[in-house]
C-alpha atoms as a PDB file:
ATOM      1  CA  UNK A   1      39.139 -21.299 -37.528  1.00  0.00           C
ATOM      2  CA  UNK A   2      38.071 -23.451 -40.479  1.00  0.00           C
ATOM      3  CA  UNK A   3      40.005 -25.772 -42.320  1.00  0.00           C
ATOM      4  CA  UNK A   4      40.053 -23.676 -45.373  1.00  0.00           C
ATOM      5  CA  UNK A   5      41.788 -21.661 -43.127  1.00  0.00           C
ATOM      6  CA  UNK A   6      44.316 -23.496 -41.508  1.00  0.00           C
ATOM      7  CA  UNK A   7      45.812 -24.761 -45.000  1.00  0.00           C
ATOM      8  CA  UNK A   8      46.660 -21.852 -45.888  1.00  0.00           C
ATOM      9  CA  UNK A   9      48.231 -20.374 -42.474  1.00  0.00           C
ATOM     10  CA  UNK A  10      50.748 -24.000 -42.503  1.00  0.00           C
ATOM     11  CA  UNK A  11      51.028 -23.469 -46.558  1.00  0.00           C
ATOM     12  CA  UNK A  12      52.690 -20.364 -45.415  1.00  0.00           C
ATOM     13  CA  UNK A  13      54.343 -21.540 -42.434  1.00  0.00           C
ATOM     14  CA  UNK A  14      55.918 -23.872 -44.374  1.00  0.00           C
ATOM     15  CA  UNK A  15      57.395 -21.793 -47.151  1.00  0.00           C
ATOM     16  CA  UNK A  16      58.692 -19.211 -44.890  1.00  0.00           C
ATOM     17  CA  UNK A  17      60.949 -22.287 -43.353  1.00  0.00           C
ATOM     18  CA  UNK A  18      61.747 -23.210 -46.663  1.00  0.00           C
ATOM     19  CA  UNK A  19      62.878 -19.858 -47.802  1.00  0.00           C
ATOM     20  CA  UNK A  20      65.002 -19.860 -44.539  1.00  0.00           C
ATOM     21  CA  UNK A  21      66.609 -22.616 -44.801  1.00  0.00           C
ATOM     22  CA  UNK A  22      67.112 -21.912 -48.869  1.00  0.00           C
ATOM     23  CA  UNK A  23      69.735 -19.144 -47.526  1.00  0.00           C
ATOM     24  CA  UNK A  24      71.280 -21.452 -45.295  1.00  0.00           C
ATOM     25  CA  UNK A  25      72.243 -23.586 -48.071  1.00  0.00           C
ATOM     26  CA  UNK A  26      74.321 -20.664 -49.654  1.00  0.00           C
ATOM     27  CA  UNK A  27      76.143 -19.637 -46.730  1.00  0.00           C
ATOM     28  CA  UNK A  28      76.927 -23.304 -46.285  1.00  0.00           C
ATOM     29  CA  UNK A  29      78.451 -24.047 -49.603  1.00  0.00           C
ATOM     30  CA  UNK A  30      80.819 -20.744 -49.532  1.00  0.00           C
ATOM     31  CA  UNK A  31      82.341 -22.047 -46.325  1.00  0.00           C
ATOM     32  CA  UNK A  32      82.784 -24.917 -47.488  1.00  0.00           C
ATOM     33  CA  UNK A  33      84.229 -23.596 -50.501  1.00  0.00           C
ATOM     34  CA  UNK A  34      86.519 -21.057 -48.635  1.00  0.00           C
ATOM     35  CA  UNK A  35      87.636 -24.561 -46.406  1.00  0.00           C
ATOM     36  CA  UNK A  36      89.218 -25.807 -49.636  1.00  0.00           C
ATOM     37  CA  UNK A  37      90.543 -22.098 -50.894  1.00  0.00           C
ATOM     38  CA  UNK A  38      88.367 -22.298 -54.154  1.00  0.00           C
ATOM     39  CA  UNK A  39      86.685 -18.983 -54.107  1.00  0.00           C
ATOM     40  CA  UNK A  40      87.090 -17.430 -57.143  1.00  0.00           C
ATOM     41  CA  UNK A  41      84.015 -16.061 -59.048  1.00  0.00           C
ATOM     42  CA  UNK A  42      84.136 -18.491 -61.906  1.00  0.00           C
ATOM     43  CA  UNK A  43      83.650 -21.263 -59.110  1.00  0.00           C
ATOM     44  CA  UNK A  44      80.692 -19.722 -57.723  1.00  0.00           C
ATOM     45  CA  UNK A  45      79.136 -19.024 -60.822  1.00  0.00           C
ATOM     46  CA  UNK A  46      79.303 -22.603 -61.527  1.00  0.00           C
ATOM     47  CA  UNK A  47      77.669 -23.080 -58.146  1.00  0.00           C
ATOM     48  CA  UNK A  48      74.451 -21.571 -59.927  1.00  0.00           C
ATOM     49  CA  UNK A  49      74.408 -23.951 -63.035  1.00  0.00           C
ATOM     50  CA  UNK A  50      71.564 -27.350 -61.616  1.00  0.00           C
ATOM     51  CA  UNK A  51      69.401 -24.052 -60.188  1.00  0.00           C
ATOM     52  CA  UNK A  52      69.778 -21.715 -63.869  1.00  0.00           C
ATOM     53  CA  UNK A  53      68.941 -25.187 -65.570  1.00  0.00           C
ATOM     54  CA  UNK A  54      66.351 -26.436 -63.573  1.00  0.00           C
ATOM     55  CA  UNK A  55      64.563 -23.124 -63.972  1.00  0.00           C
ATOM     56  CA  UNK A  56      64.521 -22.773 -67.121  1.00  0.00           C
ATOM     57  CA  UNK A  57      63.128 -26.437 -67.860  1.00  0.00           C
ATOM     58  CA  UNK A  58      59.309 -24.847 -68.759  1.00  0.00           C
ATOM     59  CA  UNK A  59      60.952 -22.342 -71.383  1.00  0.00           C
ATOM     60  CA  UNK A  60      61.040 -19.352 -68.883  1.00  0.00           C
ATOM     61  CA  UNK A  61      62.874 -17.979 -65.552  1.00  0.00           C
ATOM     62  CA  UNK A  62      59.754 -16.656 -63.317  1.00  0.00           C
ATOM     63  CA  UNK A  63      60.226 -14.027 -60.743  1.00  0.00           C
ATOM     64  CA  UNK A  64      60.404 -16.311 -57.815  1.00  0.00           C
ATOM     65  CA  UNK A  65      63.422 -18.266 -59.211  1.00  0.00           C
ATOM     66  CA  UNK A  66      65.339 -15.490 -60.523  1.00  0.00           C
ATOM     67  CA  UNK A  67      64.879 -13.486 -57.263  1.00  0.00           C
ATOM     68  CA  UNK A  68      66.199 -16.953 -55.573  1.00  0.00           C
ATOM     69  CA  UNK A  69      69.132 -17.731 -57.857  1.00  0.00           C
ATOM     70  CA  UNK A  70      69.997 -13.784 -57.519  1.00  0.00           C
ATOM     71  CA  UNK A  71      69.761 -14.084 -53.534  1.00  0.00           C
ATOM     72  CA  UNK A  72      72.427 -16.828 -53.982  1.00  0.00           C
ATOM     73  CA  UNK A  73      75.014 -14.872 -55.666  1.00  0.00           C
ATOM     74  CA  UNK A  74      74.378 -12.358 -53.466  1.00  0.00           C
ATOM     75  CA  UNK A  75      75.230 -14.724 -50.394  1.00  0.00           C
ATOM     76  CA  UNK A  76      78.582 -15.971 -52.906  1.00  0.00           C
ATOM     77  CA  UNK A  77      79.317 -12.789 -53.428  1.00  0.00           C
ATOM     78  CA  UNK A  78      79.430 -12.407 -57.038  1.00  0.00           C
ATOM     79  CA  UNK A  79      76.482  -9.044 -57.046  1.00  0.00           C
ATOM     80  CA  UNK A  80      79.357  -6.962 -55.974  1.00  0.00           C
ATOM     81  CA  UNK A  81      81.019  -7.591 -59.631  1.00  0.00           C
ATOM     82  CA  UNK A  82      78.999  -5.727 -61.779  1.00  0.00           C
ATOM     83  CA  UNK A  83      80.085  -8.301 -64.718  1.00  0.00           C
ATOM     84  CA  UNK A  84      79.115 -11.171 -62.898  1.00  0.00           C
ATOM     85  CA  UNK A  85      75.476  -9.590 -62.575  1.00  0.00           C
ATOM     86  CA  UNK A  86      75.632  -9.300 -65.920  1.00  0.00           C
ATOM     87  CA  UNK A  87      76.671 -12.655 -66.813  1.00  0.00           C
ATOM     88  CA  UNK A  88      74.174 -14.269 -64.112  1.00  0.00           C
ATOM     89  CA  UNK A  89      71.513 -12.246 -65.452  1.00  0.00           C
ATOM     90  CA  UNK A  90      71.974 -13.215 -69.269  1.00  0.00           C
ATOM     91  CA  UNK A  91      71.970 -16.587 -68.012  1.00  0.00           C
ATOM     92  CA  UNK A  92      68.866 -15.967 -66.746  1.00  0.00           C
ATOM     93  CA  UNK A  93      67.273 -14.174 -69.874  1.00  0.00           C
ATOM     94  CA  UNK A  94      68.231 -16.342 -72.346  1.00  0.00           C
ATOM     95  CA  UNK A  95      68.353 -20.065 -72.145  1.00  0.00           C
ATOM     96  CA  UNK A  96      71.730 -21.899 -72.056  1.00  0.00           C
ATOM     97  CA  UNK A  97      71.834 -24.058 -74.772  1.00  0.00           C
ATOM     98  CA  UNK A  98      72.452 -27.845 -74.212  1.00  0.00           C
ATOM     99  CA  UNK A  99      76.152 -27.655 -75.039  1.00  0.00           C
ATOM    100  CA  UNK A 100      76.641 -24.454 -72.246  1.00  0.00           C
ATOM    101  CA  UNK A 101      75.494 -26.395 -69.527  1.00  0.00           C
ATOM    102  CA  UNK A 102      77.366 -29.516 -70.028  1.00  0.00           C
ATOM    103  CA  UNK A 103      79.980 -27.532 -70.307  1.00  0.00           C
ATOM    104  CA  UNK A 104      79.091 -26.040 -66.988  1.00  0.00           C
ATOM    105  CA  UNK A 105      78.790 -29.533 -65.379  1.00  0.00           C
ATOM    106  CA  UNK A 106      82.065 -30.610 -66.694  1.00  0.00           C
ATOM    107  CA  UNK A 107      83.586 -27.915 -64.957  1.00  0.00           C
ATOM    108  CA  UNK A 108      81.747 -28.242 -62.079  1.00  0.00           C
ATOM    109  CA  UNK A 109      83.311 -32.086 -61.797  1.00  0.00           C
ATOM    110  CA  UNK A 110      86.868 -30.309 -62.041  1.00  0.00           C
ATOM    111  CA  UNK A 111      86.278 -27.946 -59.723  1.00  0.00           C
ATOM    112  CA  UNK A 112      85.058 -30.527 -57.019  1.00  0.00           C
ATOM    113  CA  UNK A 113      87.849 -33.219 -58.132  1.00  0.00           C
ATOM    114  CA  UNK A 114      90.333 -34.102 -55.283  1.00  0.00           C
ATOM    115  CA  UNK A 115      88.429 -32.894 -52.866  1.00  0.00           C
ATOM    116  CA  UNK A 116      88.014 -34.778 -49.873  1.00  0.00           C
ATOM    117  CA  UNK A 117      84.709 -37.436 -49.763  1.00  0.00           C
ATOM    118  CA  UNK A 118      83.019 -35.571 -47.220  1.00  0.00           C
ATOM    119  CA  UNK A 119      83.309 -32.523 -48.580  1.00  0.00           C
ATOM    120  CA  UNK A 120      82.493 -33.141 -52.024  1.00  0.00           C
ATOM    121  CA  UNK A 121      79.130 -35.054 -50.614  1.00  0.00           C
ATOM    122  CA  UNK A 122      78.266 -32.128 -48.559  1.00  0.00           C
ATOM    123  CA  UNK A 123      78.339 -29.624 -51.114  1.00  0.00           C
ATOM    124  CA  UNK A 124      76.417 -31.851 -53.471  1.00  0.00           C
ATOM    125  CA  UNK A 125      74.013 -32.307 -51.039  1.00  0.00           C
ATOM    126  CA  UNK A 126      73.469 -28.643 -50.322  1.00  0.00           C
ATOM    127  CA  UNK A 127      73.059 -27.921 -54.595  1.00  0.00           C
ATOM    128  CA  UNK A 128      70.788 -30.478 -54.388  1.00  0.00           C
ATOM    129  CA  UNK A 129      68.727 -29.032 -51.818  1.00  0.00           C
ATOM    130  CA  UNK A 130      69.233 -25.572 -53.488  1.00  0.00           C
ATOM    131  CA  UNK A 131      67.601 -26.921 -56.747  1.00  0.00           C
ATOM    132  CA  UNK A 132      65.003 -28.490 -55.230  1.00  0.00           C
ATOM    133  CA  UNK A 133      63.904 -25.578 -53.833  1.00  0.00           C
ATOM    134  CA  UNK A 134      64.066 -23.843 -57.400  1.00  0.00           C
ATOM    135  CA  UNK A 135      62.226 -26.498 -58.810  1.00  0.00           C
ATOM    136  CA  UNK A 136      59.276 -26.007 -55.954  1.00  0.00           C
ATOM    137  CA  UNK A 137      58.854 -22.215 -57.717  1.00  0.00           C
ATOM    138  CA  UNK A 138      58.055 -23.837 -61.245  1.00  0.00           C
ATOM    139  CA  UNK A 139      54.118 -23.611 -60.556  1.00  0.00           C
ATOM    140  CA  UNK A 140      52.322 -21.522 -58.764  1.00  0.00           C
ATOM    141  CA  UNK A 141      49.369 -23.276 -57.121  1.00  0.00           C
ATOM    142  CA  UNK A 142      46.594 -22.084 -54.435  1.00  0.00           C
ATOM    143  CA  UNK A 143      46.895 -24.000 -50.453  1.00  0.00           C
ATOM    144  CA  UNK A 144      43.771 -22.571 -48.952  1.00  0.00           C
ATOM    145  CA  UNK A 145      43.326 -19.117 -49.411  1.00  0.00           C
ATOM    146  CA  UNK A 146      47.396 -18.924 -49.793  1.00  0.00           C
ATOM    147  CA  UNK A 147      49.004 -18.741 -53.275  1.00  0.00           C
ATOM    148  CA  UNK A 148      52.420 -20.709 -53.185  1.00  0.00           C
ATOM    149  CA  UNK A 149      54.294 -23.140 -55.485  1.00  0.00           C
ATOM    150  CA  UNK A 150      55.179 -26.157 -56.641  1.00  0.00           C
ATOM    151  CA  UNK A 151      57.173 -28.217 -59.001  1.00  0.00           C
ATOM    152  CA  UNK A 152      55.682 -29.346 -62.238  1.00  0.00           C
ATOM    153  CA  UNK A 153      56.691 -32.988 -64.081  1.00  0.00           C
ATOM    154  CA  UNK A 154      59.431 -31.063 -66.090  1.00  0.00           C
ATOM    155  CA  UNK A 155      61.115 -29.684 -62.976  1.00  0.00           C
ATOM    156  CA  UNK A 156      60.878 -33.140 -61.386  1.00  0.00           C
ATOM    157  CA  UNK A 157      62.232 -34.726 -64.137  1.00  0.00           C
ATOM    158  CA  UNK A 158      65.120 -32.162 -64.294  1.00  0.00           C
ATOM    159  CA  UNK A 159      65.137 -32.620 -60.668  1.00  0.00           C
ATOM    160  CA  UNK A 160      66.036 -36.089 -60.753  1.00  0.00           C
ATOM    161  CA  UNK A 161      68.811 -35.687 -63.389  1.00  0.00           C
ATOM    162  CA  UNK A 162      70.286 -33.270 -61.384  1.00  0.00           C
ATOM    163  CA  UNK A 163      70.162 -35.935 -58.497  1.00  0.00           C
ATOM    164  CA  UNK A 164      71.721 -38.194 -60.942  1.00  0.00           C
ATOM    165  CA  UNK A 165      74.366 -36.009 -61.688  1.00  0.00           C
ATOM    166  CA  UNK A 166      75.253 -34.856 -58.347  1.00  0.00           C
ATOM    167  CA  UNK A 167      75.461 -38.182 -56.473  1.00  0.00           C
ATOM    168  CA  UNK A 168      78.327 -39.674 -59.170  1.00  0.00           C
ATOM    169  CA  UNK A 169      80.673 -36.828 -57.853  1.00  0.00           C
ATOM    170  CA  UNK A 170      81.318 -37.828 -54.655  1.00  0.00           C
ATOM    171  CA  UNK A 171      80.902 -41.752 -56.101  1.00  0.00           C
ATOM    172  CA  UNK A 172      83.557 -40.895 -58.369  1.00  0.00           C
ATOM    173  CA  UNK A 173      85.801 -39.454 -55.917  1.00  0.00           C
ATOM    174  CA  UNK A 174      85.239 -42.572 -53.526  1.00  0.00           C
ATOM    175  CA  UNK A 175      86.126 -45.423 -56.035  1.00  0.00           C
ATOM    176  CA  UNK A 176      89.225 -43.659 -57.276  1.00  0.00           C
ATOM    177  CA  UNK A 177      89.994 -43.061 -53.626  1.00  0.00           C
ATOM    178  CA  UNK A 178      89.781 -46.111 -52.567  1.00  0.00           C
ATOM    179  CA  UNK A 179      92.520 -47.259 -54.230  1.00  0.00           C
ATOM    180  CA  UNK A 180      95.116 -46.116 -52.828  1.00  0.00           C
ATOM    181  CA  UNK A 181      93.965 -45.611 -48.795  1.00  0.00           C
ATOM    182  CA  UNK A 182      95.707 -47.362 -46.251  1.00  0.00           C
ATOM    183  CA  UNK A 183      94.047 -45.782 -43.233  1.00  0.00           C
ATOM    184  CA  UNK A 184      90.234 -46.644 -43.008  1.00  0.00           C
ATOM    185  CA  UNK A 185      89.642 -44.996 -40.134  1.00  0.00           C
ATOM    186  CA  UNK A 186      90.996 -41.429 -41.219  1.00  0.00           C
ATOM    187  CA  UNK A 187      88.807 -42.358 -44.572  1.00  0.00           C
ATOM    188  CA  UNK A 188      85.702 -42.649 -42.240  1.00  0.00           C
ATOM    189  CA  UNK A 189      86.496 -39.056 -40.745  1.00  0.00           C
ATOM    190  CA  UNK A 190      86.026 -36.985 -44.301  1.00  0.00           C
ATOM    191  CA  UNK A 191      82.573 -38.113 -43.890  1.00  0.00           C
ATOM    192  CA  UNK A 192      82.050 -35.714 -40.894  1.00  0.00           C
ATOM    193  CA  UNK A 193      81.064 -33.187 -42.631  1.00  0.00           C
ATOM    194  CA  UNK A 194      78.472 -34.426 -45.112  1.00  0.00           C
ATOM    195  CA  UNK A 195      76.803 -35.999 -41.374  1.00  0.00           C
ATOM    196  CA  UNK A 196      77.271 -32.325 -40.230  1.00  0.00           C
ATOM    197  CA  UNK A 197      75.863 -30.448 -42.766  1.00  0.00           C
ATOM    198  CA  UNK A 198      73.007 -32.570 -42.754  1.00  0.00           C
ATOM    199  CA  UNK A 199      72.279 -32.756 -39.265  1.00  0.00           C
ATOM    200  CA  UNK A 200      72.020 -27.996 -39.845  1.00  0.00           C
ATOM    201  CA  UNK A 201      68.692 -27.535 -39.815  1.00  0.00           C
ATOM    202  CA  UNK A 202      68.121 -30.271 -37.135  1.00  0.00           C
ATOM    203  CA  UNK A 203      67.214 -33.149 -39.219  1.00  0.00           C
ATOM    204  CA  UNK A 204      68.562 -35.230 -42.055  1.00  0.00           C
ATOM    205  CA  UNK A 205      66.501 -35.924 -45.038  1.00  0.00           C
ATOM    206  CA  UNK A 206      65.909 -39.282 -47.131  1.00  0.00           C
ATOM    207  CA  UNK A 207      67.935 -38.060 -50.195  1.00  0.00           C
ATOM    208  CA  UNK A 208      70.497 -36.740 -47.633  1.00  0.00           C
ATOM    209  CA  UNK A 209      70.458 -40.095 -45.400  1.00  0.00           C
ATOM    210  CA  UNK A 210      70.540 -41.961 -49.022  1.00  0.00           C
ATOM    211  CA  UNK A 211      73.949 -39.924 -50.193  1.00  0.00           C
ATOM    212  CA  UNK A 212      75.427 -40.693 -46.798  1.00  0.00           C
ATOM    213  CA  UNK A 213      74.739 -44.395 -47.149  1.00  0.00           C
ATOM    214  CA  UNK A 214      76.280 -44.477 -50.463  1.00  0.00           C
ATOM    215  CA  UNK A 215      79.541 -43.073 -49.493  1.00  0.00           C
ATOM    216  CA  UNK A 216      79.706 -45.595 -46.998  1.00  0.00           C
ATOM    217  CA  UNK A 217      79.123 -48.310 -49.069  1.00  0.00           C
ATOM    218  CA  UNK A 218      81.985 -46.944 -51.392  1.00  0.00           C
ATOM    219  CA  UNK A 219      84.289 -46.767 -48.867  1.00  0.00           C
ATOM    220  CA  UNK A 220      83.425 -50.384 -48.182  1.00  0.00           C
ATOM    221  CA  UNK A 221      81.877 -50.273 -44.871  1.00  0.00           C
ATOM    222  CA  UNK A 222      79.195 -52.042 -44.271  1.00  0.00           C
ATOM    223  CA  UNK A 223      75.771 -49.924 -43.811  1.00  0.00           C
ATOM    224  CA  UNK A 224      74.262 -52.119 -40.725  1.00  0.00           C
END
């Protein structure tokens, strides 16, 4: 088989993994979210906001990431709602304007504050992770004689904001925290399941590694 070939065959090896593991992420964050009892449909929604924002960063939603963000609600929960679908899908039709989404991520800081560490890390990790794998939809390029995708420099660039913005939540939470805890050890614990979440799909990740790192550092612990 020639190499032409070959790229193509592991182009699409590789994305079928990806779109695997994209539907783990979901499931992940709603049990997570039913672990802390905040399952309402508004909460969800907000679940959707760094993927809705990060595809819309080129001035359109393409099929790919609307059929992704759509599989996500589906694994929340929200399609059964028939005005959630339509909320979701106007969302996806017409562009939120600035003000919308940081209204969104506003909300999305209440809904994660008081949450323990390790579960506000984990579930920023996994939106992370889920908006990465938006942003890889933004271009469609050619591996071999397989058509995939890609991110573009806009989607990277939203990409990394959206890093930005989900790696103060759980830094917030931490240096408020820290304050007031008299037990280090228990402290260390609520870390277990950012490590466990990470560790899913049988390996952790620089950004994931990185976010783990941090919270230790917060908590004052040294990283050697």
């Amino acid at each position: 088989m020639d190499n032409f070939s070959m790229q193509a065959i592991e182009a699409y090896r590789n994305q079928t993994t990806r779109e695997r593991k994209f539907a783990g992420y979901a499931r992940r964050i709603r049990r997570l979210m039913q672990a802390t009892e905040r399952t309402s449909d508004a909460a969800f929604l907000l679940m959707l906001t760094p993927m809705i924002e990060v595809a819309w960063v080129d001035g359109r939603v393409g099929r790919a990431e609307q059929n992704a963000i759509l599989k996500t609600a589906e694994v929340y929960g929200l399609l059964r709602d028939d005005g959630n679908f339509v909320e979701i899908m106007t969302r996806l039709s017409s562009r939120p304007h600035a003000a919308m989404l940081e209204k969104f991520w506003d909300n999305i800081v209440d809904q994660l504050s008081g949450l323990p560490l390790g579960m506000t890390a984990a579930i920023s990790s996994l939106m992370l992770a889920q908006t990465r794998y938006v942003a890889d939809l933004g271009q469609k390029q050619i591996f071999g004689i397989w058509r995939g995708h890609s991110s573009g420099r806009d989607e990277e660039n939203n990409f990394e904001e959206t890093e930005k913005r989900l790696s103060r939540f759980h830094t917030k939470e931490s240096q408020t925290s820290c304050k007031s805890r008299k037990n280090g050890i228990a402290d260390h614990l609520k870390l277990l399941p950012l490590v466990k979440v990470a560790w899913a799909d049988g390996r952790i990740t620089k950004r994931e590694r990185q976010m783990i790192f941090d919270s230790l550092f917060d908590l004052g612990v040294d990283p050697n």
